[in-house]
Protein backbone atom coordinates (compact mmCIF):
# COMPACT_ATOMS: atom_id res chain seq x y z
CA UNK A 1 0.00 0.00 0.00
CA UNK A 2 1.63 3.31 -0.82
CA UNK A 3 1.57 5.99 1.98
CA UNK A 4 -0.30 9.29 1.51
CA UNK A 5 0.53 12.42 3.19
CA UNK A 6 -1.72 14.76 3.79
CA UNK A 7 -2.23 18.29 4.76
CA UNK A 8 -1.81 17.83 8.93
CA UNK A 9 -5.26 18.54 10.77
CA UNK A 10 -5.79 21.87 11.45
CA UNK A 11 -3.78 23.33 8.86
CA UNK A 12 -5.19 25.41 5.81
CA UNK A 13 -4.52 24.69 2.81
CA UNK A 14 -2.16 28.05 1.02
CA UNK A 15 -4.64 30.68 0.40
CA UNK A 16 -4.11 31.55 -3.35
CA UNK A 17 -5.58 28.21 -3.19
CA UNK A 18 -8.59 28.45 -1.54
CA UNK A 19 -9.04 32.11 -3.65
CA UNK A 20 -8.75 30.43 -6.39
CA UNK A 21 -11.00 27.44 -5.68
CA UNK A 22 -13.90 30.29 -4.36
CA UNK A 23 -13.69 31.72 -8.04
CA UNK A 24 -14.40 28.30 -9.59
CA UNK A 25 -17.26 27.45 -7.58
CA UNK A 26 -18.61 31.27 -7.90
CA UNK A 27 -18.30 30.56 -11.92
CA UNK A 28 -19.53 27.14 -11.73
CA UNK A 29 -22.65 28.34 -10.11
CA UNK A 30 -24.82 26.04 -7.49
CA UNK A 31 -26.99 24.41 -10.24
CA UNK A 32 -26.33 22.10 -13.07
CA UNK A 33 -25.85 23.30 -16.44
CA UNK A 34 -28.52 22.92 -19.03
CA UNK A 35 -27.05 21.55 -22.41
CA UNK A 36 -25.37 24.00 -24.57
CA UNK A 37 -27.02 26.34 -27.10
CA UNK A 38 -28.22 29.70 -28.32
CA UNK A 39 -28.86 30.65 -24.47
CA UNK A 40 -26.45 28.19 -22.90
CA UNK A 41 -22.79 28.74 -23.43
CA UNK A 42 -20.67 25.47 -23.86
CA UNK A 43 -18.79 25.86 -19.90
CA UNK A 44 -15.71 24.01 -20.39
CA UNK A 45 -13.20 23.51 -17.01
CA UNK A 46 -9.62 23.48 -17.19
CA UNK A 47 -6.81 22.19 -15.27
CA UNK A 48 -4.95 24.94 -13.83
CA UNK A 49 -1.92 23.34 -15.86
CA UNK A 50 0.42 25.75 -18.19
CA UNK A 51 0.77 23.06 -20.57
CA UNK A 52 -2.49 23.06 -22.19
CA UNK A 53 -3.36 26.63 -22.02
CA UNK A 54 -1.71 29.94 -21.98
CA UNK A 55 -1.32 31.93 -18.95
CA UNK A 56 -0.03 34.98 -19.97
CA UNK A 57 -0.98 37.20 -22.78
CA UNK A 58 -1.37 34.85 -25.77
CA UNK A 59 0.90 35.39 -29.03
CA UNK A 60 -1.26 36.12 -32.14
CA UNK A 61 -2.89 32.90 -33.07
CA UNK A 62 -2.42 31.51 -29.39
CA UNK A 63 -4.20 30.47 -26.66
CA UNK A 64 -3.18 27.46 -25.92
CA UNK A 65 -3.59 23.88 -27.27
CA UNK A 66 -7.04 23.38 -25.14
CA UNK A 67 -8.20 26.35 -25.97
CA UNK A 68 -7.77 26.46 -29.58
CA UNK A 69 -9.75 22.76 -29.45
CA UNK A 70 -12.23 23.53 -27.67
CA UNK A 71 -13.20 26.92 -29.21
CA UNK A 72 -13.01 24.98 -32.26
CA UNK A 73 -15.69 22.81 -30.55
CA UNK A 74 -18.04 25.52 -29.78
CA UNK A 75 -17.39 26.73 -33.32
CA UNK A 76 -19.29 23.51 -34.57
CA UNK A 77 -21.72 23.54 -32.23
CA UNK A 78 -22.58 27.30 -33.12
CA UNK A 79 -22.55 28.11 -29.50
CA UNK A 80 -20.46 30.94 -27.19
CA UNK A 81 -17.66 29.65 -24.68
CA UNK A 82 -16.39 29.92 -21.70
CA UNK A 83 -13.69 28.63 -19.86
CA UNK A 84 -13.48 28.10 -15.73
CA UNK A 85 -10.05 27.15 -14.20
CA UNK A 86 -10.03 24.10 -11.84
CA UNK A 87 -6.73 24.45 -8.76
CA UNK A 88 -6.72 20.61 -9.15
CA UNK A 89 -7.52 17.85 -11.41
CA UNK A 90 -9.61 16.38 -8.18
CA UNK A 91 -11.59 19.61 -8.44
CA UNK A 92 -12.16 19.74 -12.33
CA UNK A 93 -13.08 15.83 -12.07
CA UNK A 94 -16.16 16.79 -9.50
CA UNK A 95 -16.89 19.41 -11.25
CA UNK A 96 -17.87 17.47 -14.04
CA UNK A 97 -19.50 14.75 -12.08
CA UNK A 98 -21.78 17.22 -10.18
CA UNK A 99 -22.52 18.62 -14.06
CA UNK A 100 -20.67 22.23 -13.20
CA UNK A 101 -18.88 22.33 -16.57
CA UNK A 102 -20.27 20.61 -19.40
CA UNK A 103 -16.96 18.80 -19.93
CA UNK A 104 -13.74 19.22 -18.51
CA UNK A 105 -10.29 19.06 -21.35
CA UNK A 106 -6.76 18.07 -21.38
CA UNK A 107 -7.31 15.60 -17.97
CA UNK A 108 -5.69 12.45 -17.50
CA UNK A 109 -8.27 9.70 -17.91
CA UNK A 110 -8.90 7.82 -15.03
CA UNK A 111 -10.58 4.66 -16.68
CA UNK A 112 -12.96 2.79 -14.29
CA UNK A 113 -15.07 5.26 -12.93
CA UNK A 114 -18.58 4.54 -13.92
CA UNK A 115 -19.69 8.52 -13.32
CA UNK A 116 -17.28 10.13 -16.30
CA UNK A 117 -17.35 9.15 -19.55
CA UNK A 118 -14.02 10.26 -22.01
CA UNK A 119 -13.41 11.12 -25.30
CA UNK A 120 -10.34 9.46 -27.60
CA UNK A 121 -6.78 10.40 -26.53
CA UNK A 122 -5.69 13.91 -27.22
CA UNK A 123 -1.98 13.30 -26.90
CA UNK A 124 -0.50 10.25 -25.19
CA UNK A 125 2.68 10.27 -22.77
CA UNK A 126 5.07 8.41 -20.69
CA UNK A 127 4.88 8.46 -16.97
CA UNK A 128 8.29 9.16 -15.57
CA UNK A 129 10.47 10.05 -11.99
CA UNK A 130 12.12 12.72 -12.38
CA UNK A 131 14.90 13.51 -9.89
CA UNK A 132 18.21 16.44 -9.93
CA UNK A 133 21.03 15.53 -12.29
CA UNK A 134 23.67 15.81 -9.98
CA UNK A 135 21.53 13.13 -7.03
CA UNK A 136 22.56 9.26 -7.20
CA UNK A 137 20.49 7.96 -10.10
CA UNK A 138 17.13 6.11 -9.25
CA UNK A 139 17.33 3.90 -11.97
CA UNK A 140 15.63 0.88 -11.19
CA UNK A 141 12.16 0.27 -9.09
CA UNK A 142 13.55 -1.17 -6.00
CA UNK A 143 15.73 1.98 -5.58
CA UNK A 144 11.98 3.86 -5.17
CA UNK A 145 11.15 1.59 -1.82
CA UNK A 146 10.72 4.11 1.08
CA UNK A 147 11.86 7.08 -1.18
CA UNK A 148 9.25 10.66 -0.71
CA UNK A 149 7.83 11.13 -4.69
CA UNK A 150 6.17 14.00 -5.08
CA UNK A 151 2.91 14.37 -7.15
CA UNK A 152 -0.02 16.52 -7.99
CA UNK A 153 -3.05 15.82 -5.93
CA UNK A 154 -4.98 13.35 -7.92
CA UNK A 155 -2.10 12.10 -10.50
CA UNK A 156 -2.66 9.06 -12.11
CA UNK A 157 0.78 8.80 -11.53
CA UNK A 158 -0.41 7.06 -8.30
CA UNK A 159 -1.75 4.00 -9.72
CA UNK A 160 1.24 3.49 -11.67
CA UNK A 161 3.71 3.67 -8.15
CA UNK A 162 1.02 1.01 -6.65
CA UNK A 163 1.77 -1.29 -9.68
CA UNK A 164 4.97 -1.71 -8.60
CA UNK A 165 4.87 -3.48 -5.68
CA UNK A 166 8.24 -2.24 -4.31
CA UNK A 167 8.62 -2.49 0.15
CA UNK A 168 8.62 -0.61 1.84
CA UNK A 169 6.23 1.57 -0.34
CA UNK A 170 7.52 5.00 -1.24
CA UNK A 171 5.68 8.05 0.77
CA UNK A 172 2.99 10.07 -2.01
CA UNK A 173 3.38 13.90 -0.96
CA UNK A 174 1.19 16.06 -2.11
CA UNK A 175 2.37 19.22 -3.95
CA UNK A 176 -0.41 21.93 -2.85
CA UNK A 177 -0.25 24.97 -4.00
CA UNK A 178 1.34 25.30 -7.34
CA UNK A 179 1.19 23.18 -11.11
CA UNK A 180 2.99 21.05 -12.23
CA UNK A 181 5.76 22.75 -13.81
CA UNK A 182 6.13 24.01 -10.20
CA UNK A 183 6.26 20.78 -8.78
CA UNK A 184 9.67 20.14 -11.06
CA UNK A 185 10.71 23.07 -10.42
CA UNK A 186 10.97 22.17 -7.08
CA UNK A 187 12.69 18.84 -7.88
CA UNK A 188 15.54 21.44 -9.66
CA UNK A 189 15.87 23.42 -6.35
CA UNK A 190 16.08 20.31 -4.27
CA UNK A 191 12.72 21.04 -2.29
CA UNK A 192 12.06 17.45 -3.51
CA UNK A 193 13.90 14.51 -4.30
CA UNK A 194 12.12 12.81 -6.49
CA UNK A 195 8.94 13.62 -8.16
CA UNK A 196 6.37 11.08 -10.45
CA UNK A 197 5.31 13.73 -13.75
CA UNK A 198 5.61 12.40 -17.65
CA UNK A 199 7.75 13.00 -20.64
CA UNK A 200 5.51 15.98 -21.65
CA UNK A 201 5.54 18.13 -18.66
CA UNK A 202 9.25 17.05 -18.01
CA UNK A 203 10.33 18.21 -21.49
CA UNK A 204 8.71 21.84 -20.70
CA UNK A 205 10.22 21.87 -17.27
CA UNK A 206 13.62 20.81 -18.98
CA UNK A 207 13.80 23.81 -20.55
CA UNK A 208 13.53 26.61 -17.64
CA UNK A 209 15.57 23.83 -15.34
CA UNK A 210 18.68 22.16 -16.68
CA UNK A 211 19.34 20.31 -13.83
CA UNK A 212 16.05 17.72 -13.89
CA UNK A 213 16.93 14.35 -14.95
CA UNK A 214 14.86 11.58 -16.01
CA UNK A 215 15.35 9.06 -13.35
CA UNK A 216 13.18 5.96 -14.60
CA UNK A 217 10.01 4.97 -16.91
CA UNK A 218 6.70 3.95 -14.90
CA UNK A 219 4.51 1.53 -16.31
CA UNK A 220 1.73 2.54 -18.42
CA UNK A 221 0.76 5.36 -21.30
CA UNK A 222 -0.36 8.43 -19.68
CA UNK A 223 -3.68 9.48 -21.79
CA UNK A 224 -4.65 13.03 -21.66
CA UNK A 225 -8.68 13.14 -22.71
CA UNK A 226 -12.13 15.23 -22.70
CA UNK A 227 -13.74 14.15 -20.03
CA UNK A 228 -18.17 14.15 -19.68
CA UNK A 229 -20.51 13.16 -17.08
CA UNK A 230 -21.97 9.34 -17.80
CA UNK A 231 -25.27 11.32 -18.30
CA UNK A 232 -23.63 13.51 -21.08
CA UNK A 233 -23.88 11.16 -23.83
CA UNK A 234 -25.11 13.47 -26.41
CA UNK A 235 -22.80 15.94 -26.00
CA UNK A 236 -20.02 12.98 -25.63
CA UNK A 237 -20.95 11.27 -28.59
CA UNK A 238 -20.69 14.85 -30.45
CA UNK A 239 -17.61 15.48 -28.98
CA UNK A 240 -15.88 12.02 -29.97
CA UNK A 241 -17.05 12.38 -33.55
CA UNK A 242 -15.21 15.95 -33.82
CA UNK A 243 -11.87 14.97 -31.97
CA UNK A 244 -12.10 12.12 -34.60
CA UNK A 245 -12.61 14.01 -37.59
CA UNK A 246 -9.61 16.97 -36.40
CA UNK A 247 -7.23 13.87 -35.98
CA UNK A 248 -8.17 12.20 -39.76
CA UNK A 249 -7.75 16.41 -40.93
CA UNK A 250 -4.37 16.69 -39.66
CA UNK A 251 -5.37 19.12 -37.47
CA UNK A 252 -4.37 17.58 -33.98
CA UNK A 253 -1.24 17.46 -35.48
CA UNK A 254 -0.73 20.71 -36.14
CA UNK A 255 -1.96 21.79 -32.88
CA UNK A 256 0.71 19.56 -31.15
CA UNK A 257 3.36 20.83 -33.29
CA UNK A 258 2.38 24.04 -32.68
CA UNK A 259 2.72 24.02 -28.93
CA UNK A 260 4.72 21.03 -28.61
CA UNK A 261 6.75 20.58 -31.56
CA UNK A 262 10.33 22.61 -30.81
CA UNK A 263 10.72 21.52 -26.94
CA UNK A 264 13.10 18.96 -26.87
CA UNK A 265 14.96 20.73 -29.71
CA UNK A 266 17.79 21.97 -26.73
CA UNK A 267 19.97 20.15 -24.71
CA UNK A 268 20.82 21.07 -21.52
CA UNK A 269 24.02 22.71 -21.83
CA UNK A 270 22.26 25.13 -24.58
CA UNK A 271 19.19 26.13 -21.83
CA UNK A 272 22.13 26.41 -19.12
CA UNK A 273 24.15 28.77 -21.03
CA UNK A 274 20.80 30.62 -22.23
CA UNK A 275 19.50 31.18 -18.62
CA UNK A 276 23.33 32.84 -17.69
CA UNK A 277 23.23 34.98 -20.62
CA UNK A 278 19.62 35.82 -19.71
CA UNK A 279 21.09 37.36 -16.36
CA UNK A 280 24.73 38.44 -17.48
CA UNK A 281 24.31 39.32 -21.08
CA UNK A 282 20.28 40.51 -21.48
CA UNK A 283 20.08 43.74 -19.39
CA UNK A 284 22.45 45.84 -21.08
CA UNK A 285 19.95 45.26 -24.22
CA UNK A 286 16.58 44.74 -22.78
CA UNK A 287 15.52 48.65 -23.67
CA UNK A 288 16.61 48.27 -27.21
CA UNK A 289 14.49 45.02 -27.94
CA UNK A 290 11.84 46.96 -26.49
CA UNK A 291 12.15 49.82 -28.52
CA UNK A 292 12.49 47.46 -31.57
CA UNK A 293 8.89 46.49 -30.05
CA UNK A 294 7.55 49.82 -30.21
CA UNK A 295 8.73 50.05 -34.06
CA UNK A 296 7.76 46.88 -35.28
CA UNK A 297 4.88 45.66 -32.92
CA UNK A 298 7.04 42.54 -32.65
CA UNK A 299 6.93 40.78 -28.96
CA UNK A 300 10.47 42.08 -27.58
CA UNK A 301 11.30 38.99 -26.10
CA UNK A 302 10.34 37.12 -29.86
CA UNK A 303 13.04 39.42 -30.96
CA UNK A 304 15.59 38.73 -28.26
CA UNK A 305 15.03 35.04 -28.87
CA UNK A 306 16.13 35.90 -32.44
CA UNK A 307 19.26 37.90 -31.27
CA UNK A 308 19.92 35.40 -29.13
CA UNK A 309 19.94 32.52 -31.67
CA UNK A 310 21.91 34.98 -34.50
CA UNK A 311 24.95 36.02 -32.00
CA UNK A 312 24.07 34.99 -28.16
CA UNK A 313 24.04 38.70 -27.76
CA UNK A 314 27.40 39.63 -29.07
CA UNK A 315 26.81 42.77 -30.54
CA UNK A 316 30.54 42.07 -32.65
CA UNK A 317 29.41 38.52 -34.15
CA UNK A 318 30.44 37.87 -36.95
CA UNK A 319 30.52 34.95 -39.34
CA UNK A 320 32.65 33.76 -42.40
CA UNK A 321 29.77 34.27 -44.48
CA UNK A 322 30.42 37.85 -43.77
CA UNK A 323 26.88 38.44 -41.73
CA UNK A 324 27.62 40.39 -38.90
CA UNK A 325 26.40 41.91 -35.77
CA UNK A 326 23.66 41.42 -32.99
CA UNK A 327 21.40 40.12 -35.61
CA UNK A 328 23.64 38.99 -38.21
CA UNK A 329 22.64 41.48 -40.96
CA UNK A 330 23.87 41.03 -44.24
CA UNK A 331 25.80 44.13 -45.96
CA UNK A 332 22.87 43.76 -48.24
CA UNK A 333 20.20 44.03 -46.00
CA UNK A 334 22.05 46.65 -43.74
CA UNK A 335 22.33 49.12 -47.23
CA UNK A 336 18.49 48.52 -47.84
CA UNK A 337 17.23 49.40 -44.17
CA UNK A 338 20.12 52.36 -43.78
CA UNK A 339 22.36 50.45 -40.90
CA UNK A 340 25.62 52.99 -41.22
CA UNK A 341 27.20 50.47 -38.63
CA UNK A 342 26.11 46.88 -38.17
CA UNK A 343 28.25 46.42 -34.95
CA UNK A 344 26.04 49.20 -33.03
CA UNK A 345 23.61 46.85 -31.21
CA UNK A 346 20.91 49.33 -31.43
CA UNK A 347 20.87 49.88 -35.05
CA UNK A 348 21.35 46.01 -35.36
CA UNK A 349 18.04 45.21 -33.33
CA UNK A 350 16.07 47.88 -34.90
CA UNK A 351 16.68 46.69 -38.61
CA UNK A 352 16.68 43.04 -37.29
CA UNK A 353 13.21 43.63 -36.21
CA UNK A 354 11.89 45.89 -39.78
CA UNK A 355 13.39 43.42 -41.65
CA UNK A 356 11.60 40.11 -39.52
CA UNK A 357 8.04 42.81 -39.83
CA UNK A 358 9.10 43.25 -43.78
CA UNK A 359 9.39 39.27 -44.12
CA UNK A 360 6.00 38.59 -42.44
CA UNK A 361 4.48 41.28 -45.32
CA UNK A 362 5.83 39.39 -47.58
CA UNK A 363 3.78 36.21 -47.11
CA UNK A 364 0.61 35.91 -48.54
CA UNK A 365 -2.50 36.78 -46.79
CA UNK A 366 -3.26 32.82 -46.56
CA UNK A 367 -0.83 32.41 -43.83
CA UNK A 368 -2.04 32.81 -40.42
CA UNK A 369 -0.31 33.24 -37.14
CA UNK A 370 1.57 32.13 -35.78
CA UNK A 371 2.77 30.06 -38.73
CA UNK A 372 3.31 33.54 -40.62
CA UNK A 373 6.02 34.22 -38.05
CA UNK A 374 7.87 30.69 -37.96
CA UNK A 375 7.99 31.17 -41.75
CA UNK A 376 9.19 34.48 -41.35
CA UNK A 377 12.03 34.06 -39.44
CA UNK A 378 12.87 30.50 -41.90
CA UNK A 379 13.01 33.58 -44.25
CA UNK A 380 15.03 35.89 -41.70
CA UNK A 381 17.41 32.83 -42.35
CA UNK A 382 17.59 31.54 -45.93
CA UNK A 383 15.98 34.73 -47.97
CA UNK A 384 11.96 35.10 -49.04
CA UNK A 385 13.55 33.04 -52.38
CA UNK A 386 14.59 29.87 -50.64
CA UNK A 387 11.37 30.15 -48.66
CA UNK A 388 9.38 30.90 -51.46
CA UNK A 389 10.94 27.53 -53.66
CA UNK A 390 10.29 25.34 -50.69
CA UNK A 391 6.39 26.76 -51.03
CA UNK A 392 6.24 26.04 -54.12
CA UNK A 393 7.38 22.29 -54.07
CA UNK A 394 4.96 22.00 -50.99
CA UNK A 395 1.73 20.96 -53.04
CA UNK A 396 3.69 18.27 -54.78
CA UNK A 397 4.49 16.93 -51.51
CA UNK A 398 1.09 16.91 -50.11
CA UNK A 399 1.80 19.37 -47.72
CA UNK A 400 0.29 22.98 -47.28
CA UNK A 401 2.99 25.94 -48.06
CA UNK A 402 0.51 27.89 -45.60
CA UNK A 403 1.44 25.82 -42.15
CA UNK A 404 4.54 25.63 -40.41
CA UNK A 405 4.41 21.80 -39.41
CA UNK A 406 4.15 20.79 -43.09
CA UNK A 407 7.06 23.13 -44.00
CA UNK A 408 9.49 22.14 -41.70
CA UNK A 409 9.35 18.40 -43.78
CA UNK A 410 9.75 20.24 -47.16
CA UNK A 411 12.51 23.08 -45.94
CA UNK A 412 15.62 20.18 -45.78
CA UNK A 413 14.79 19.16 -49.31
CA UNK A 414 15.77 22.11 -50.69
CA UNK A 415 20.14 21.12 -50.04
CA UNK A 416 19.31 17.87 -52.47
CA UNK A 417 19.84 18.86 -56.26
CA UNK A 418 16.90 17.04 -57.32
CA UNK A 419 15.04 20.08 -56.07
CA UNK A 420 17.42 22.94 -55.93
CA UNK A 421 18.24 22.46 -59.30
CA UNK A 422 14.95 23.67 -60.39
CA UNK A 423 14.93 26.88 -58.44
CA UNK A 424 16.68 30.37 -59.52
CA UNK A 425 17.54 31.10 -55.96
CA UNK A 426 19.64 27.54 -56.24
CA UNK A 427 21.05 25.50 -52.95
CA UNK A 428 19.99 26.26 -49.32
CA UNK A 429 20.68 24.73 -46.18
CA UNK A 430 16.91 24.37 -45.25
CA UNK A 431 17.20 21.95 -42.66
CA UNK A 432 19.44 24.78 -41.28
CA UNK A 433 16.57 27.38 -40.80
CA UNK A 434 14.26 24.63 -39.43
CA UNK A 435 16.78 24.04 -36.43
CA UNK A 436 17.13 27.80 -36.10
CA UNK A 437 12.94 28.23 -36.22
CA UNK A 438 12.53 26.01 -33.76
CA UNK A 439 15.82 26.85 -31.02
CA UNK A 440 14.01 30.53 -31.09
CA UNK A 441 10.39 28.97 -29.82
CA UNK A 442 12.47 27.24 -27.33
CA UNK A 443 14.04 30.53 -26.64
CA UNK A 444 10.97 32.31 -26.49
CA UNK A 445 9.14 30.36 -24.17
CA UNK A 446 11.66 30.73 -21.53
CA UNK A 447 12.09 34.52 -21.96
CA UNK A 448 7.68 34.52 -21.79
CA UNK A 449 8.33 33.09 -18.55
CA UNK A 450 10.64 34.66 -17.19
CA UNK A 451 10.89 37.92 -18.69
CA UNK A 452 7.69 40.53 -18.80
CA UNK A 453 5.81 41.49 -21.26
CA UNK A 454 6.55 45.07 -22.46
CA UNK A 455 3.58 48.01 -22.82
CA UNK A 456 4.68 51.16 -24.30
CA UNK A 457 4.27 53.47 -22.20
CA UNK A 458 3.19 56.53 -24.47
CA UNK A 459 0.93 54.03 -26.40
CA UNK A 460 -2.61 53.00 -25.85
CA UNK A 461 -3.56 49.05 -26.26
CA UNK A 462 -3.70 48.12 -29.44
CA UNK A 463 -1.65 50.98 -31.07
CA UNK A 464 2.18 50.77 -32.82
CA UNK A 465 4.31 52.91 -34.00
CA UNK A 466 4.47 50.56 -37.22
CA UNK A 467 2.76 52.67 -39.50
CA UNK A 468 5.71 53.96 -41.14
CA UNK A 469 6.36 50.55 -42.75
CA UNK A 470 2.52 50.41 -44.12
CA UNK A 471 2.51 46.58 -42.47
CA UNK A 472 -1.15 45.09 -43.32
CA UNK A 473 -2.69 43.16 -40.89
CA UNK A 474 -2.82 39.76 -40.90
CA UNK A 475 -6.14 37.57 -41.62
CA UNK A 476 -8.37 37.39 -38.50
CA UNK A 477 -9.02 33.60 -37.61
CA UNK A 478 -12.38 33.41 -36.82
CA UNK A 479 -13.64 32.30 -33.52
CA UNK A 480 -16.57 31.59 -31.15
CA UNK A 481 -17.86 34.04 -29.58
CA UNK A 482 -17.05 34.26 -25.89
CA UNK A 483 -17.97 35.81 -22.90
């Protein structure tokens, strides 16, 4: 039997928690929910889990895998949305049994309980212990017996320690208080030893905190699933049908590459090195990124990902294919946006960022954010040519020149002479500018959470100074409405 321990009697749990948990029930309401439609919104809960949603202010074109699913959802149903935020998966799963939320997204399935009814797999995982690099490896069950694993209240990661059947059992603590990617982050700063996650929520954590380890596979996939009262079949059955027909469109799979796709794409050394430069290198150049913001409307810290994977910072970078500078200008492109010196890291960021905002012009209104940006900066690195070739031998391939996922497969072709051979703009090192594409996500998720985001101070929301470069907006995805 595996130990549990608890909160001790007496004790309150922290009280962003219980703050948090008033809201949900406040937005749940007391009664249950009549089925969705023209006076009903669809009322989906949500794991308070940074994996599946986004907690900051979303990037154009994102919200978050759950949230781009389920407002697709709604979408078919013709009905508005909206969204209440569980503390707990515990939480979320009553929720849904007491018919609170009409369906609750992105949980782990707990298979067995006659009361909830779930949807085909979203995504699928490994269940994993993590541990610190630098402990004594834990890399074999019988070196969990009597060891204190930390888990979220509720993980299914529970069942899988019982199947085991290591003695003495390990001790199940709690982690209250906090997600997931907390909970590793407290395996990095040694609060815990050992703590039971999965491969998903590991690679994330990986990259804010080089020093997690995987310490050893537990048994079992690790489904992540829509999950419906037994007395929701309707609405189940209409749900199953539409996560079915998204995965036979390829559009799960562009979802997953889209928030999933570049994260194991570092190693540790790179996201060490990256997190010292972020405190030794980035302040001296913080203001100018964020000027380069107020030019361009171009997320600063999107730009000082790009800076970052051009010269690390080094304002004096230069390479033997004679692009130089903070962000690697060619003399070319220095002439065209008036750079008189392309070792002055301020006039290197600004034109950086014009020319990245002159790129994304470039494409065609057909491509949407945020695959216009990834294609941008594949441009930022081979030339709107190259990029433009590759497009053009998309179709052929049975993949869509509008969508980043597809072009990342076509982009390495173009180094083969069986295709470069037929383009003006001749050999490019595509694979190349996929690598670099997807190091800057990497590098822009970590600088989203650790760095803030910037508001212009003499602007009002929604304004930019980027009229002087007669930028046209891109295509407005259409949505749900939502409350």
């Amino acid at each position: 039997m595996l130990r549990h321990f608890r909160t001790p009697p007496g004790r309150l749990p922290p009280l962003p928690a219980l703050l948090l948990l008033l809201a949900v029930l406040l937005a749940a309401g007391c009664t249950r929910l009549e089925p969705p439609g023209p006076q009903q919104p669809l009322i989906v809960g949500l794991p308070d889990d940074p994996i599946f949603q986004q907690v900051a202010p979303p990037t154009d074109g994102m919200d978050g895998f759950s949230r781009d699913l389920t407002a697709m959802f709604a979408e078919t149903l013709d009905v508005e949305i909206r969204y209440v935020v569980a503390p707990d998966y515990p939480t979320l799963l009553r929720m849904v049994r007491e018919q609170k939320v009409h369906f609750a997204a992105a949980v782990s399935a707990q298979y067995g309980d006659p009361q909830l009814r779930y949807t085909p797999p979203l995504r699928e995982t490994r269940q994993i212990i993590v541990q610190h690099a630098s402990a004594l490896p834990v890399d074999a069950p019988e070196k969990l017996a009597g060891r204190e694993i930390a888990v979220m209240p509720g993980a299914r990661q529970i069942d899988a320690l019982r199947a085991l059947n290591v003695t003495p059992a390990p001790t199940i603590v709690a982690h209250e208080g906090g997600d997931e990617l907390e909970l590793l982050g407290a395996v990095a700063r040694r609060r815990h030893d050992l703590a039971a996650s999965d491969d998903l929520h590991f690679a994330v954590a990986s990259n804010y905190h080089p020093d997690l380890a995987e310490a050893l596979e537990l048994p079992g996939k690790l489904a992540y699933v829509w999950a419906f009262d037994a007395k929701s079949a309707t609405l189940h059955e209409r749900a199953t049908r539409f996560i079915e027909a998204r995965r036979a469109d390829g559009t799960l799979r562009r979802l997953d590459d889209r928030y999933f796709g570049h994260i194991r794409r570092l190693d540790t050394h790179d996201i060490a090195a990256f997190l010292e430069h972020i405190r030794t290198r980035l302040p001296e150049y913080r203001h100018d990124f964020q000027e380069a913001q107020e030019i361009t409307g171009i997320d600063w810290r999107l730009l000082a990902a790009l800076a970052y994977q051009e010269s690390q910072w080094d304002p004096l970078a230069t390479s033997p294919t004679g692009v130089r500078g903070m962000m690697m200008l060619t003399g070319e492109t220095a002439d065209r946006l008036k750079v008189t010196n392309r070792l002055d890291a301020k006039q290197s960021i600004r034109a950086g960022a014009k020319y990245l905002a002159i790129l994304m012009d470039e494409l065609p209104d057909s491509v949407r954010h945020p695959d216009r940006l990834w294609l941008a900066l594949a441009a930022y690195n081979l030339g709107m040519g190259h990029l433009n070739g590759a497009r053009i031998f998309a179709p052929g391939l049975k993949r869509d020149p509008d969508l980043w996922v597809d072009m990342k497969q076509v982009l390495p072709l173009l180094s083969r002479p069986d295709y470069y051979r037929r383009l003006k703009s001749g050999r490019a090192r595509g694979g190349e500018a996929v690598i670099l594409v997807e190091n800057i996500r990497n590098y822009y998720d970590v600088l989203s959470r650790f760095e803030p985001v910037y508001t212009p101070p003499s602007l009002g929301e929604g304004k930019s100074r980027v009229k002087k470069m007669k930028r046209k907006p891109p295509p407005k995805k259409a949505k749900p409405r939502r409350h």
